[in-house]
C-alpha atoms as a PDB file:
ATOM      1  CA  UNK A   1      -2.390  43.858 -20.156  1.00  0.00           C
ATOM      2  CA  UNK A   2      -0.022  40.912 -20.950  1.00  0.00           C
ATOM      3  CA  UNK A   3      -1.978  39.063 -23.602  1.00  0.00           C
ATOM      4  CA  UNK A   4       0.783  37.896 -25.821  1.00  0.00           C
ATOM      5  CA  UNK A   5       3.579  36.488 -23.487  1.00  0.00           C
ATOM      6  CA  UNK A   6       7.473  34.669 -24.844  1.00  0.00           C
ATOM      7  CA  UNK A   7       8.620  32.100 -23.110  1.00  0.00           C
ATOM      8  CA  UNK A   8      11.969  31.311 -23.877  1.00  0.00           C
ATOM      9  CA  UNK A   9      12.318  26.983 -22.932  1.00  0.00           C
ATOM     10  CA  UNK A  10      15.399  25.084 -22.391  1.00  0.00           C
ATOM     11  CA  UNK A  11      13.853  22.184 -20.703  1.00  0.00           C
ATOM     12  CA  UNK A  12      15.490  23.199 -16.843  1.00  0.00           C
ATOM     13  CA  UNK A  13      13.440  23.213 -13.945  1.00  0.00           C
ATOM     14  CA  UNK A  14      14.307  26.974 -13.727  1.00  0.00           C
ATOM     15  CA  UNK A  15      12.891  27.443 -17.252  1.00  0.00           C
ATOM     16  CA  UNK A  16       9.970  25.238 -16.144  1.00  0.00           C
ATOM     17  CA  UNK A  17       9.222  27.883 -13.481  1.00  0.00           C
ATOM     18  CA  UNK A  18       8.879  30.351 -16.014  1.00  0.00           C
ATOM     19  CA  UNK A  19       6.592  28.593 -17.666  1.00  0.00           C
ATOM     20  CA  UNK A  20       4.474  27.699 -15.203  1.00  0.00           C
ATOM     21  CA  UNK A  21       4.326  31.693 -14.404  1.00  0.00           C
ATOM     22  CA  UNK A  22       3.590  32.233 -17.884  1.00  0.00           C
ATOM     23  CA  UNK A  23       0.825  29.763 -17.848  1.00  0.00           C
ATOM     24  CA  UNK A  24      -0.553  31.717 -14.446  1.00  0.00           C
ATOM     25  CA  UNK A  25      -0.179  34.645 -16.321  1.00  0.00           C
ATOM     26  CA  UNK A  26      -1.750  33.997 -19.215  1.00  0.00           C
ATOM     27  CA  UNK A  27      -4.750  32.550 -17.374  1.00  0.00           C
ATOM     28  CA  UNK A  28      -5.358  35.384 -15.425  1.00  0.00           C
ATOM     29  CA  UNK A  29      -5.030  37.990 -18.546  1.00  0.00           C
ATOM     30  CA  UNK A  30      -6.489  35.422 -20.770  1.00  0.00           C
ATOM     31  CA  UNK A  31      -3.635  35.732 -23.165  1.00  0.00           C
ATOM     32  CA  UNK A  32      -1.667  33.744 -25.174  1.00  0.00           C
ATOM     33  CA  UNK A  33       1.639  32.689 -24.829  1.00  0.00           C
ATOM     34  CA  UNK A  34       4.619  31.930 -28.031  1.00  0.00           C
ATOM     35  CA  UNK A  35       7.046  29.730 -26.475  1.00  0.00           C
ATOM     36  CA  UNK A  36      10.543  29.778 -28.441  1.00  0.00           C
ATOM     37  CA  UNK A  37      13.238  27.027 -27.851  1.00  0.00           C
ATOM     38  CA  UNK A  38      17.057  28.106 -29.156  1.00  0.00           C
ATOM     39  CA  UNK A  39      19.124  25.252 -30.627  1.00  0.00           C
ATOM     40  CA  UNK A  40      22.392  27.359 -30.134  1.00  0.00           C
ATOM     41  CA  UNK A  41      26.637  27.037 -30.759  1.00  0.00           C
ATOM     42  CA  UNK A  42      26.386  26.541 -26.989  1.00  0.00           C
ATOM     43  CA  UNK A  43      24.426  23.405 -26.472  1.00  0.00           C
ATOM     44  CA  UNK A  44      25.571  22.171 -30.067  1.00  0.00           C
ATOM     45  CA  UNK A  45      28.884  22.280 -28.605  1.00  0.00           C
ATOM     46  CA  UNK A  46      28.137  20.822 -25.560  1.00  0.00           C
ATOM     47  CA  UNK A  47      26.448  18.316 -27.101  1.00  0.00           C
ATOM     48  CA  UNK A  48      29.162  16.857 -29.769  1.00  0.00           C
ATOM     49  CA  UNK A  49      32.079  17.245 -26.774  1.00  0.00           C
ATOM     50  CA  UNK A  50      29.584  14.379 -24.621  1.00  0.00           C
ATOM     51  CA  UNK A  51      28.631  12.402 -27.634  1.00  0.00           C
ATOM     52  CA  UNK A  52      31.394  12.890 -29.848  1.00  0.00           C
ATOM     53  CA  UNK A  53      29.538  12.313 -32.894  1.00  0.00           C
ATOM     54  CA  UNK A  54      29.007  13.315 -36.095  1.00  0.00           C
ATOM     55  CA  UNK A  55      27.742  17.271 -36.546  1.00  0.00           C
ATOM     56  CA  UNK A  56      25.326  16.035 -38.801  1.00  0.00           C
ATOM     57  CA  UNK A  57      23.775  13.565 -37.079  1.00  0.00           C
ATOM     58  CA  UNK A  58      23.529  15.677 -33.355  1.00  0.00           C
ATOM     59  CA  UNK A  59      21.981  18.162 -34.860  1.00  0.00           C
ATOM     60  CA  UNK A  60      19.399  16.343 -35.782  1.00  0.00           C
ATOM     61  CA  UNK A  61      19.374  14.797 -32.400  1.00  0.00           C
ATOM     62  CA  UNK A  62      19.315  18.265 -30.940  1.00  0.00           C
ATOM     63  CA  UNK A  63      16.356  19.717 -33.255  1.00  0.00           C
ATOM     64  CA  UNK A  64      14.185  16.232 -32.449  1.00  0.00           C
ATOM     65  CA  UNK A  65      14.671  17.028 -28.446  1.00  0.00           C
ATOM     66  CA  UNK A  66      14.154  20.622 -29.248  1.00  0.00           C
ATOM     67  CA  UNK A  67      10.640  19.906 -30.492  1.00  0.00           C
ATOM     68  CA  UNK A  68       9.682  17.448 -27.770  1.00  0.00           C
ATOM     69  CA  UNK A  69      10.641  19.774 -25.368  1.00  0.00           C
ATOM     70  CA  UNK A  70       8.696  22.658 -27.145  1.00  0.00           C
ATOM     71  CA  UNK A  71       5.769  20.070 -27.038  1.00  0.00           C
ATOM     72  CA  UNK A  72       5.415  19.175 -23.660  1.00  0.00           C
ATOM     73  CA  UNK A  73       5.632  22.798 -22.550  1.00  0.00           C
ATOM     74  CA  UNK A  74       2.730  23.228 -25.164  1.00  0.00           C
ATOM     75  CA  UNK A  75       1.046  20.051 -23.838  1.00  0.00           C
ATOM     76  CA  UNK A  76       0.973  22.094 -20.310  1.00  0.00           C
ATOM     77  CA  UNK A  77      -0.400  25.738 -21.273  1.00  0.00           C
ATOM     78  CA  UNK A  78      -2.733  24.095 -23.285  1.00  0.00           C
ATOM     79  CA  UNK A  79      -3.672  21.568 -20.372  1.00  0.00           C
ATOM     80  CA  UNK A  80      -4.282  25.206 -18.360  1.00  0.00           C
ATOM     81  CA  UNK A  81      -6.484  26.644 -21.013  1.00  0.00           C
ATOM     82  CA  UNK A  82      -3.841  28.898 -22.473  1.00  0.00           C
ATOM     83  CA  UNK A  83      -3.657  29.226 -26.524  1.00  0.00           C
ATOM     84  CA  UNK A  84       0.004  28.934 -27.249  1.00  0.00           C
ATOM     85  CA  UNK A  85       2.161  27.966 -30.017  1.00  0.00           C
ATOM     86  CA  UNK A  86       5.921  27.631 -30.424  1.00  0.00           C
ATOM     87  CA  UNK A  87       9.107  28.426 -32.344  1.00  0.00           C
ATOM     88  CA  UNK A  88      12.390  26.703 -33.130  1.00  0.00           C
ATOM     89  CA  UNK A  89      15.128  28.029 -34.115  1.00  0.00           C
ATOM     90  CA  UNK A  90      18.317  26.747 -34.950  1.00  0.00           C
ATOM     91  CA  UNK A  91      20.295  30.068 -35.867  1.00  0.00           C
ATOM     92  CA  UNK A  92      24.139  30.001 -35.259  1.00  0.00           C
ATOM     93  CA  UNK A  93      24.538  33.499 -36.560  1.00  0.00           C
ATOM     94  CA  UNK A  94      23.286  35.526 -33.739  1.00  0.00           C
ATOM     95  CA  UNK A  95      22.978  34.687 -30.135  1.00  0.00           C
ATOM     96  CA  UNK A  96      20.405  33.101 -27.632  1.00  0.00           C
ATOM     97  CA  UNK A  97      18.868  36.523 -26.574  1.00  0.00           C
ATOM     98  CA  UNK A  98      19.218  38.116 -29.972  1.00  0.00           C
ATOM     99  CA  UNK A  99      16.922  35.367 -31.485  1.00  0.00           C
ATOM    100  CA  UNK A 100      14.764  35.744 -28.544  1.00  0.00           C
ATOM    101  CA  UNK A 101      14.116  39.410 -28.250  1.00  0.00           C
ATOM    102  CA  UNK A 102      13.826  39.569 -31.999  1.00  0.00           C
ATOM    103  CA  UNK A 103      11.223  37.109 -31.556  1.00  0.00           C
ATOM    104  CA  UNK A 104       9.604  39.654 -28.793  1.00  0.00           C
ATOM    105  CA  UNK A 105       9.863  42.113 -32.224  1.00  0.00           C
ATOM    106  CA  UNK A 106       8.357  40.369 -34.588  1.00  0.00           C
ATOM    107  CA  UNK A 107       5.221  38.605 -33.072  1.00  0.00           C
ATOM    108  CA  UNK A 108       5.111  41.121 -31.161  1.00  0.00           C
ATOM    109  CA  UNK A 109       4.993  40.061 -27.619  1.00  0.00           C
ATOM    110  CA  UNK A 110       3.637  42.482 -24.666  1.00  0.00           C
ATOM    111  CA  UNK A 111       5.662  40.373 -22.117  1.00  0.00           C
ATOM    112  CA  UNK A 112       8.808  38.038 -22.181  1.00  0.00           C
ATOM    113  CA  UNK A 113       9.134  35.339 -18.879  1.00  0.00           C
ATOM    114  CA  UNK A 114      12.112  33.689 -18.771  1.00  0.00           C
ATOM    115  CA  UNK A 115      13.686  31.499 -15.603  1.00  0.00           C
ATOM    116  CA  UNK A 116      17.148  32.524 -14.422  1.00  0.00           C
ATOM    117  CA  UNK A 117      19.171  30.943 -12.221  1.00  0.00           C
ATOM    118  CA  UNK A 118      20.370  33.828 -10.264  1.00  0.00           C
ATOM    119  CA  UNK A 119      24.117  32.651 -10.567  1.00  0.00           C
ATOM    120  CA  UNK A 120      26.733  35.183  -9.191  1.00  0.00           C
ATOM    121  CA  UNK A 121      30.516  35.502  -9.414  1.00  0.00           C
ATOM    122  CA  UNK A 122      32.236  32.992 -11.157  1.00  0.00           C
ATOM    123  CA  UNK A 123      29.846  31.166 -12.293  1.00  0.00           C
ATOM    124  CA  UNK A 124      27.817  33.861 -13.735  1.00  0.00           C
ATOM    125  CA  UNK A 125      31.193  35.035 -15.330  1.00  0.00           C
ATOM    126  CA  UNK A 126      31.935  31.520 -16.832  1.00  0.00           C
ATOM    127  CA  UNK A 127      28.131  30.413 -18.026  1.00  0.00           C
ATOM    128  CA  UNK A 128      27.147  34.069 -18.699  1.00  0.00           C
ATOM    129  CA  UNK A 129      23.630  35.064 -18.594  1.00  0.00           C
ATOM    130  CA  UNK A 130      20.916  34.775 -21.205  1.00  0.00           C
ATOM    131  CA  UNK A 131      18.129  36.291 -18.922  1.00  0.00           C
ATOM    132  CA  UNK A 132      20.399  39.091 -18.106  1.00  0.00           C
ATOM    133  CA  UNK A 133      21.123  39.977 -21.684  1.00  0.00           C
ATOM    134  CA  UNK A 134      17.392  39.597 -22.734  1.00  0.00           C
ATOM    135  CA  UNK A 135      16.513  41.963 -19.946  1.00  0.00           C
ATOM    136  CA  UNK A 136      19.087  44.443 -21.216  1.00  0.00           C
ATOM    137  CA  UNK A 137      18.428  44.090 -24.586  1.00  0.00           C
ATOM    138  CA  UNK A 138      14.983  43.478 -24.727  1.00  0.00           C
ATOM    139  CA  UNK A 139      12.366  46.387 -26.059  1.00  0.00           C
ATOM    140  CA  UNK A 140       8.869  45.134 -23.779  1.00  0.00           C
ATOM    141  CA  UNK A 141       9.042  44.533 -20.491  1.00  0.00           C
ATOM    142  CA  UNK A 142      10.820  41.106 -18.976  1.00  0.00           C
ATOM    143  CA  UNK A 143       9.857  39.220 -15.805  1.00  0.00           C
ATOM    144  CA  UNK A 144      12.602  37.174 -14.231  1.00  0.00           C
ATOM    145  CA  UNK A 145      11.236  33.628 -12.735  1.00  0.00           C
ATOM    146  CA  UNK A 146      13.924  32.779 -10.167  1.00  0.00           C
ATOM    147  CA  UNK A 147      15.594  29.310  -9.557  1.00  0.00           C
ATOM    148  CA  UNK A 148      13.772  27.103  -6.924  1.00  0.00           C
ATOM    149  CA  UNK A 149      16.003  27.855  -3.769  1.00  0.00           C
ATOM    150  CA  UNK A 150      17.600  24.472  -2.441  1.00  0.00           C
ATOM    151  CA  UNK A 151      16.668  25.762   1.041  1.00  0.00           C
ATOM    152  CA  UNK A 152      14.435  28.235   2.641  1.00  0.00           C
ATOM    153  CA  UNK A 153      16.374  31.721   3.787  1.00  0.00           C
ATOM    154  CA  UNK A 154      16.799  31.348   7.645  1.00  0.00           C
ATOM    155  CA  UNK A 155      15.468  34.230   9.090  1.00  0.00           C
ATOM    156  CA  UNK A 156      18.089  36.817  10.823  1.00  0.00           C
ATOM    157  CA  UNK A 157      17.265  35.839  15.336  1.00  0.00           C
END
């Protein structure tokens, strides 16, 4: 059951989440987890519109935070007693979820945990969803790690 788990990390406390369910995961299967980070067209764009600076030179920038985030989340599953390692790609030719469910493919993973933050309407329209397409897309099974609500549901009186 579960003993080689993707973790897809952006650095978010809603990818955080997923890693932290990994990480309980993984402990209680005694697996292993692969976490992947994406340097994408998205963030690269995002990225030189705030900064402004030379392509070159950001994505540098961008692989360097790539890799520290990729090893504090390794810093934590290992802190839990999970073997892990991680991936970093920097592929503009195919998409977020493409790289990542290729990655399920190839290692091959039994389990992919990604965060989501459960947007709707608009803003699911405008941001799209990477943990929607990875659950369509994806050939083993996916479990969704929702956002941290702001509030608790009130109850219906």
């Amino acid at each position: 059951m579960y003993q080689r788990i993707l973790v897809p990390v952006d650095g978010s406390p809603t990818s955080q989440r997923g890693l932290d369910e990994a990480i309980r995961l993984a402990t209680l299967t005694k697996g292993r987890l692969r976490l992947i980070h994406v340097v994408d067209d998205l963030s690269f764009a995002m990225s030189m519109e705030a900064s402004m600076g030379y392509a070159g030179d950001l994505m540098s920038v961008l692989m360097e935070k790539g890799t520290q985030l990729l090893a504090q989340a390794e810093a934590r599953a290992q802190a839990a007693g999970v073997e892990v390692d991680v991936v970093l790609q920097d592929n503009f030719a195919a998409s977020v979820q493409a790289l990542v469910t290729a990655e399920a493919g190839t290692w091959p993973a039994d389990l992919i945990v990604i965060g989501t933050h459960g947007r709707r309407g608009v803003g699911r329209a405008l941001m799209g969803s990477c943990a929607e397409n990875i659950l369509r897309y994806s050939t083993v099974p996916v479990l969704l790690v929702r956002a941290q609500p702001d509030a608790p549901p009130q109850e219906a009186q």
